[in-house]
PDB file of N, CA and C in Angstrom:
ATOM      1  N   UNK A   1     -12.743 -15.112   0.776  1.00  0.00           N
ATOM      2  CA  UNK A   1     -12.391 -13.959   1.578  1.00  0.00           C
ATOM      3  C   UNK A   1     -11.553 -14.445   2.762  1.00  0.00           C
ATOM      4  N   UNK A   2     -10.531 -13.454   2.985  1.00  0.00           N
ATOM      5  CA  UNK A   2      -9.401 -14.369   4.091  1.00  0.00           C
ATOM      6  C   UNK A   2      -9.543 -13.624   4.964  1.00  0.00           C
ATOM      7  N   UNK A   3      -9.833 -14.042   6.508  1.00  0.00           N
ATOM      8  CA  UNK A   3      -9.991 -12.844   7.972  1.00  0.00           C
ATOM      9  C   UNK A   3      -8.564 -13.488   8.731  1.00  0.00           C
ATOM     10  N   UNK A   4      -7.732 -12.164   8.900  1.00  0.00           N
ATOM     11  CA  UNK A   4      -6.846 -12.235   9.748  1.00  0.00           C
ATOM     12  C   UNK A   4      -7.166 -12.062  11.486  1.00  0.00           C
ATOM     13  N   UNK A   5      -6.764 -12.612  11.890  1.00  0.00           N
ATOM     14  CA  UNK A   5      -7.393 -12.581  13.759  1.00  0.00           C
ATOM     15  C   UNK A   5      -6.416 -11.555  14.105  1.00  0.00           C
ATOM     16  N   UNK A   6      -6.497 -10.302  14.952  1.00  0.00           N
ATOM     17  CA  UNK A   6      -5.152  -9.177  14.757  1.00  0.00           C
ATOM     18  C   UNK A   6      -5.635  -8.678  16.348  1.00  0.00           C
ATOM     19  N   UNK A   7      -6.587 -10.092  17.177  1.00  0.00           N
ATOM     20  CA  UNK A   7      -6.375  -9.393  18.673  1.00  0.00           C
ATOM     21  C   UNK A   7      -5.533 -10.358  19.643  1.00  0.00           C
ATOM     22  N   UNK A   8      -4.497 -11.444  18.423  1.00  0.00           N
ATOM     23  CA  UNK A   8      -3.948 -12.990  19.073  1.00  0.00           C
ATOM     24  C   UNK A   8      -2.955 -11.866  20.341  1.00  0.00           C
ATOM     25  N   UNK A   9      -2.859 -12.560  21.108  1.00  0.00           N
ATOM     26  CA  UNK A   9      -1.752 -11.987  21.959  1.00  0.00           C
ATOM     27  C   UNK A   9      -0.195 -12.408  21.945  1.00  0.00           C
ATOM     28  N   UNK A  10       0.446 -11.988  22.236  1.00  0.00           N
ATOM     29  CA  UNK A  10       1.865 -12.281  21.610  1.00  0.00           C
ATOM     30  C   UNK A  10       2.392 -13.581  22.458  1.00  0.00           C
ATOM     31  N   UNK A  11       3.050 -14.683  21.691  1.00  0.00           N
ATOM     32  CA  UNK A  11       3.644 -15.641  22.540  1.00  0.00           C
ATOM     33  C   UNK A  11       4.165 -15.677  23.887  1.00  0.00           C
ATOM     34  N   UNK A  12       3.937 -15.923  25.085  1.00  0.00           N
ATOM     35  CA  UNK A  12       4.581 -16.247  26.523  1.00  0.00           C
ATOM     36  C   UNK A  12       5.971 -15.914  26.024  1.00  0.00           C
ATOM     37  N   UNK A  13       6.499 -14.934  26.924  1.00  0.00           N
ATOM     38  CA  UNK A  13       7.981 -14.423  27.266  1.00  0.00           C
ATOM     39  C   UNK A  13       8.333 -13.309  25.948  1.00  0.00           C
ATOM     40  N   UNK A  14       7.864 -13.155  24.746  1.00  0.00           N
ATOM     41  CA  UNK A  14       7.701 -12.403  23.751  1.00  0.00           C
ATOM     42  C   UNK A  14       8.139 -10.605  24.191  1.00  0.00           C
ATOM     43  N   UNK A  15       7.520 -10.378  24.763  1.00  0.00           N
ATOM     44  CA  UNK A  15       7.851  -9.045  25.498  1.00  0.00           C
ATOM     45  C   UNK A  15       8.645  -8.741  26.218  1.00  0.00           C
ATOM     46  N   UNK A  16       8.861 -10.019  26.755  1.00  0.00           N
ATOM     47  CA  UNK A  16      10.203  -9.858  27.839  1.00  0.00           C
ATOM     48  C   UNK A  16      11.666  -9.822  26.939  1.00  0.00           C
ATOM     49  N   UNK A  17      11.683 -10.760  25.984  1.00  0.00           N
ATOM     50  CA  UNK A  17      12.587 -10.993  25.347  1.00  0.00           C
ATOM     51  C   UNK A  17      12.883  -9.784  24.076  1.00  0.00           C
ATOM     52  N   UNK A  18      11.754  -8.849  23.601  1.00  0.00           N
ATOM     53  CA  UNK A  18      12.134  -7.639  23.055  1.00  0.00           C
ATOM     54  C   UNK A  18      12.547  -6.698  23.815  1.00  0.00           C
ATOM     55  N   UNK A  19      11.757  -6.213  25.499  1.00  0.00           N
ATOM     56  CA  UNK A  19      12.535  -5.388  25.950  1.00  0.00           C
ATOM     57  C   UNK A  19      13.833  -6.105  26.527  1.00  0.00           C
ATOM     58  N   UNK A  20      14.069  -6.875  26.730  1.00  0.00           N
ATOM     59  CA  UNK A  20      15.374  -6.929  27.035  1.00  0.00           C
ATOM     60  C   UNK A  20      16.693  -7.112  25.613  1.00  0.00           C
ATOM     61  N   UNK A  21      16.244  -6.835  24.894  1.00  0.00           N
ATOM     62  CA  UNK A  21      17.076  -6.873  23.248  1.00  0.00           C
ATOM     63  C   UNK A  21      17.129  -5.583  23.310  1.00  0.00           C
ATOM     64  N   UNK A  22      15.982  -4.905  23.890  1.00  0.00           N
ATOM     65  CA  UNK A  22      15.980  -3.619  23.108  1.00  0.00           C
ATOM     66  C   UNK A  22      16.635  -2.691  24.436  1.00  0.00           C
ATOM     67  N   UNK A  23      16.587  -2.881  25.530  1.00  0.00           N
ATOM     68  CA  UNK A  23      17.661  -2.545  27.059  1.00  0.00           C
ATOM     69  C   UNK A  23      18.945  -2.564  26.471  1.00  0.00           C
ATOM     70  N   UNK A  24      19.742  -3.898  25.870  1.00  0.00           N
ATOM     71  CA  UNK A  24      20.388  -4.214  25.737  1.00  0.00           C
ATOM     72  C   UNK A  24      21.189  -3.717  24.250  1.00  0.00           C
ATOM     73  N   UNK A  25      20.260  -2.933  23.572  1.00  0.00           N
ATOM     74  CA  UNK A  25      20.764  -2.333  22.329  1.00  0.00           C
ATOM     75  C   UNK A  25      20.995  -0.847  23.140  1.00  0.00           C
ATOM     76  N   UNK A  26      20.250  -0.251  23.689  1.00  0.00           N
ATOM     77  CA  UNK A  26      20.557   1.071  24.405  1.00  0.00           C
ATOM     78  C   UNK A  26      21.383   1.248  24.988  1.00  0.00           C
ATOM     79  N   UNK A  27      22.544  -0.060  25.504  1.00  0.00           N
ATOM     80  CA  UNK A  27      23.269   0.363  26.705  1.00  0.00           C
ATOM     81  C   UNK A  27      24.661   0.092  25.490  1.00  0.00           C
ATOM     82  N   UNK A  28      24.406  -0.547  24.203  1.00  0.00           N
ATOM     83  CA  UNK A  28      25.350  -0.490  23.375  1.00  0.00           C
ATOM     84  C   UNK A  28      25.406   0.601  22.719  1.00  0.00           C
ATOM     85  N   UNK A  29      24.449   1.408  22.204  1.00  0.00           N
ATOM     86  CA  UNK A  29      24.537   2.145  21.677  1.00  0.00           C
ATOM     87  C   UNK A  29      25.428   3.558  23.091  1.00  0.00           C
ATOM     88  N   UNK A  30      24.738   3.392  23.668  1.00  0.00           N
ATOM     89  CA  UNK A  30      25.496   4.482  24.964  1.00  0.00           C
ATOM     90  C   UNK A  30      26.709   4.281  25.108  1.00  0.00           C
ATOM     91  N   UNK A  31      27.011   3.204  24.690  1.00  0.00           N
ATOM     92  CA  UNK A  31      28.900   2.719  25.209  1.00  0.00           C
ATOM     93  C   UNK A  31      29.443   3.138  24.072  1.00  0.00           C
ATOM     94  N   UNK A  32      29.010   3.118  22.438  1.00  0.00           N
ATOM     95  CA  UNK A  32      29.345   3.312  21.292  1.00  0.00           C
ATOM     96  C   UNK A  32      29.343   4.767  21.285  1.00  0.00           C
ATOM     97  N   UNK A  33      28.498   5.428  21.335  1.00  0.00           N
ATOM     98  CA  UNK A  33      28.742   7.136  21.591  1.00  0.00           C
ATOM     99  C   UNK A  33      29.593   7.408  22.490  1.00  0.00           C
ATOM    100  N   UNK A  34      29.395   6.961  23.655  1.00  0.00           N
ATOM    101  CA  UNK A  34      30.482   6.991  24.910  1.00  0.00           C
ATOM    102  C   UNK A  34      32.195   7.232  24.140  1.00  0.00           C
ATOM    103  N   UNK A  35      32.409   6.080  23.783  1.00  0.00           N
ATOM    104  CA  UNK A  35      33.138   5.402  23.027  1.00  0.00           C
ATOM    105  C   UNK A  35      34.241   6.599  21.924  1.00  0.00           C
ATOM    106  N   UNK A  36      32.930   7.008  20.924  1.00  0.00           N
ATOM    107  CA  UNK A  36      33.171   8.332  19.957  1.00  0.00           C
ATOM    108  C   UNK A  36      33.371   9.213  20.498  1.00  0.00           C
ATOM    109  N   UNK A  37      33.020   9.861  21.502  1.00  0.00           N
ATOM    110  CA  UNK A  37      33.340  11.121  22.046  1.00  0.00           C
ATOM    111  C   UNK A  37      34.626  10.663  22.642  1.00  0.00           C
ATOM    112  N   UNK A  38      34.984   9.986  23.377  1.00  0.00           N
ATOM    113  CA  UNK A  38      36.111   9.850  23.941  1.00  0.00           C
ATOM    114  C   UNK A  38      37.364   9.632  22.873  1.00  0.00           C
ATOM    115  N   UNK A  39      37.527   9.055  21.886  1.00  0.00           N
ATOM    116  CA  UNK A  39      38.477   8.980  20.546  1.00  0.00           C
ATOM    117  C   UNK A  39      38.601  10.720  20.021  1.00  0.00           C
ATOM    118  N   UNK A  40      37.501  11.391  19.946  1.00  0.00           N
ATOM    119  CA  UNK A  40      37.162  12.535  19.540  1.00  0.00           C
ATOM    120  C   UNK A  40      38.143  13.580  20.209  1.00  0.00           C
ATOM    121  N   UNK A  41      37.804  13.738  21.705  1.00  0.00           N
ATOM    122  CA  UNK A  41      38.608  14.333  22.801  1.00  0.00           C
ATOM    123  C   UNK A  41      39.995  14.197  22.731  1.00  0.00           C
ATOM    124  N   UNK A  42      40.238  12.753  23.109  1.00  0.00           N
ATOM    125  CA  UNK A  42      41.740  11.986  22.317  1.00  0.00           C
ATOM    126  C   UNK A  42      42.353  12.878  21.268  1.00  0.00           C
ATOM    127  N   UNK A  43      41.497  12.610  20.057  1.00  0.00           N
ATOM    128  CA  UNK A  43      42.410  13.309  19.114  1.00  0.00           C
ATOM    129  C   UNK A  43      42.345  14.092  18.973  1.00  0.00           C
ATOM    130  N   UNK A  44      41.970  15.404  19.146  1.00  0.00           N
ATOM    131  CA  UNK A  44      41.634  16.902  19.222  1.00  0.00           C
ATOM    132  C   UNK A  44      42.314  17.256  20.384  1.00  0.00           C
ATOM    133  N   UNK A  45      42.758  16.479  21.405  1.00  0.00           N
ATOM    134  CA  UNK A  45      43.747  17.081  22.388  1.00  0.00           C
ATOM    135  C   UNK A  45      45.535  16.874  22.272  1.00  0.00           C
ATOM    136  N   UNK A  46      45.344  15.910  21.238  1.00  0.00           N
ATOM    137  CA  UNK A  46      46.911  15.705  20.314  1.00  0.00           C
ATOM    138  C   UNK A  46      47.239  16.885  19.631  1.00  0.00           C
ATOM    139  N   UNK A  47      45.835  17.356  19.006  1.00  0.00           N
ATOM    140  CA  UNK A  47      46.438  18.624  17.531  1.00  0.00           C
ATOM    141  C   UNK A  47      47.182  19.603  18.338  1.00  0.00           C
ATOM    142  N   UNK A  48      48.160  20.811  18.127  1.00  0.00           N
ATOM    143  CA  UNK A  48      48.893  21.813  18.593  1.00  0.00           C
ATOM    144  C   UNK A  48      47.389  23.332  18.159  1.00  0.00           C
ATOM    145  N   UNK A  49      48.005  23.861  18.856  1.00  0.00           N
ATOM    146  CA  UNK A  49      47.132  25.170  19.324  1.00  0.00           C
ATOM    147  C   UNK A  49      47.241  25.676  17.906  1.00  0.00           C
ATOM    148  N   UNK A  50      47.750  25.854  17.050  1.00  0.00           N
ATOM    149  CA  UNK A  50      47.831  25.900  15.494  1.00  0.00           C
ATOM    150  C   UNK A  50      46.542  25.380  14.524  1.00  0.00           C
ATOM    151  N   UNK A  51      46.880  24.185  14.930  1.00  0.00           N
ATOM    152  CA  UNK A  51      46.306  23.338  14.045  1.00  0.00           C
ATOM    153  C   UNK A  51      44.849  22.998  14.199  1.00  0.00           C
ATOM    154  N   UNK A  52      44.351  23.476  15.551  1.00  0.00           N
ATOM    155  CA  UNK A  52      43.335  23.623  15.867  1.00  0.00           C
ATOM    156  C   UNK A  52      42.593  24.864  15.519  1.00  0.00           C
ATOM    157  N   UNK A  53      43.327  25.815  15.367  1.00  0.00           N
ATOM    158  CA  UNK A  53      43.180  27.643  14.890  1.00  0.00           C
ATOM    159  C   UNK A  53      42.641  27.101  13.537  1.00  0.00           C
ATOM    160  N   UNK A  54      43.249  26.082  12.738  1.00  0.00           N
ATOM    161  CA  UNK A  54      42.730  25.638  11.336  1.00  0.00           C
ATOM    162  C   UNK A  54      41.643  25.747  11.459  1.00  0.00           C
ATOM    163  N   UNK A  55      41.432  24.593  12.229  1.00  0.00           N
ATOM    164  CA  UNK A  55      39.708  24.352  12.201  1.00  0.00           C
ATOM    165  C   UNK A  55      38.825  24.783  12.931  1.00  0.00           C
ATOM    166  N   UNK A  56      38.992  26.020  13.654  1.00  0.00           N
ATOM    167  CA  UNK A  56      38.077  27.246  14.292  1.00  0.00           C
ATOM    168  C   UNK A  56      37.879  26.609  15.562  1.00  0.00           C
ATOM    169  N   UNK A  57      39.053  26.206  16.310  1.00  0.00           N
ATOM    170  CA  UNK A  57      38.622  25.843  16.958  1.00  0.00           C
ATOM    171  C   UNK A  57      39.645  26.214  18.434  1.00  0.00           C
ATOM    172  N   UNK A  58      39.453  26.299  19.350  1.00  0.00           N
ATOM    173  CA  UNK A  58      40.692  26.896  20.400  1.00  0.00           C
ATOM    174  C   UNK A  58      40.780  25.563  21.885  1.00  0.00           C
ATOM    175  N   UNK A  59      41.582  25.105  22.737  1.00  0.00           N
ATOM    176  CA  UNK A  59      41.421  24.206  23.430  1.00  0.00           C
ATOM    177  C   UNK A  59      40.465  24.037  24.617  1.00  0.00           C
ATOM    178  N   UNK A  60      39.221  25.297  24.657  1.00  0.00           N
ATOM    179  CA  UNK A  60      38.559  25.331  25.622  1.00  0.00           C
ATOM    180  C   UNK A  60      37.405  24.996  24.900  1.00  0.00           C
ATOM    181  N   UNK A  61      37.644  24.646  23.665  1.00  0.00           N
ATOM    182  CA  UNK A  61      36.476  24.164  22.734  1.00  0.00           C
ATOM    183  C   UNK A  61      36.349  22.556  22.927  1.00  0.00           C
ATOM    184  N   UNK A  62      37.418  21.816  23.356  1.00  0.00           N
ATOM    185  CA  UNK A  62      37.258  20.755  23.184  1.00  0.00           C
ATOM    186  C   UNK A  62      36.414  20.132  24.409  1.00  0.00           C
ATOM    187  N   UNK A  63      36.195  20.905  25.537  1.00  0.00           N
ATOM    188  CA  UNK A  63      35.781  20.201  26.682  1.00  0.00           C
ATOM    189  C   UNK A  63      34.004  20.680  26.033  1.00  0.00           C
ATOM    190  N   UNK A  64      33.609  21.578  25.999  1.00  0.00           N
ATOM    191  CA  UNK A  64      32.142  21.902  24.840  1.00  0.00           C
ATOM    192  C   UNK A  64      32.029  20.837  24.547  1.00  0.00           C
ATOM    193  N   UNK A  65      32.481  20.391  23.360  1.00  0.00           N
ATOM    194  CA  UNK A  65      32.572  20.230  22.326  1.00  0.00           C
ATOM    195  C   UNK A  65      32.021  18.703  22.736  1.00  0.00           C
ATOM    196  N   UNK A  66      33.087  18.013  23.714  1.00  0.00           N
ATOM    197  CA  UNK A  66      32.493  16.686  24.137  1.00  0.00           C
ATOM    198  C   UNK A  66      31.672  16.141  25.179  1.00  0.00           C
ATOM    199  N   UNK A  67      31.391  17.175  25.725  1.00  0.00           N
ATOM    200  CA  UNK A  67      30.163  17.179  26.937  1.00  0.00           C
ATOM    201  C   UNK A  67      28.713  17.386  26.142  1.00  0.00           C
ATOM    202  N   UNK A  68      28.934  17.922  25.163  1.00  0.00           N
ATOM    203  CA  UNK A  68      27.914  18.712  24.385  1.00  0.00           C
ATOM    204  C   UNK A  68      26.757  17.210  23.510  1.00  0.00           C
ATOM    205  N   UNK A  69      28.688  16.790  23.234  1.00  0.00           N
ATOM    206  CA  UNK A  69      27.721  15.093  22.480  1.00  0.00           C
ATOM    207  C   UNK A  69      27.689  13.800  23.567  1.00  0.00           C
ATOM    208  N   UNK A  70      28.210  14.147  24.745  1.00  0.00           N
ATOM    209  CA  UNK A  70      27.578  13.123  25.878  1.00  0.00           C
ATOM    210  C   UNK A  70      26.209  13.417  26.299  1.00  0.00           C
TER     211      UNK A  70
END
């Protein structure tokens, strides 16, 4: 019969070193959305008032549109 010990405490600096991986994945991921919305805005403020009518969409949509996914 095999007993696992499951109250060991985690190695010295262990915690420090996940939250700071995991700080450090959040502030990438925020720059990466950051990032998308801003390309998004970009190119949706290139299309002509036409071409935007395509896609249901009018130019007071675009400021919505990217505040909405910040």
């Amino acid at each position: 019969m095999a007993a696992y010990e499951t109250t060991r405490t985690a190695p010295f600096g262990a915690i420090t070193t996940f939250r700071t991986i995991q700080g450090l994945s959040t502030i990438v991921h925020a720059l990466r959305d950051w990032n998308d919305t801003r390309l998004t805005r970009n190119a949706l403020d290139k299309l002509t008032d036409r071409e935007l009518d395509d896609i249901g969409l009018c130019r007071g949509d675009i400021d919505h549109f990217s505040s909405r996914r910040a």
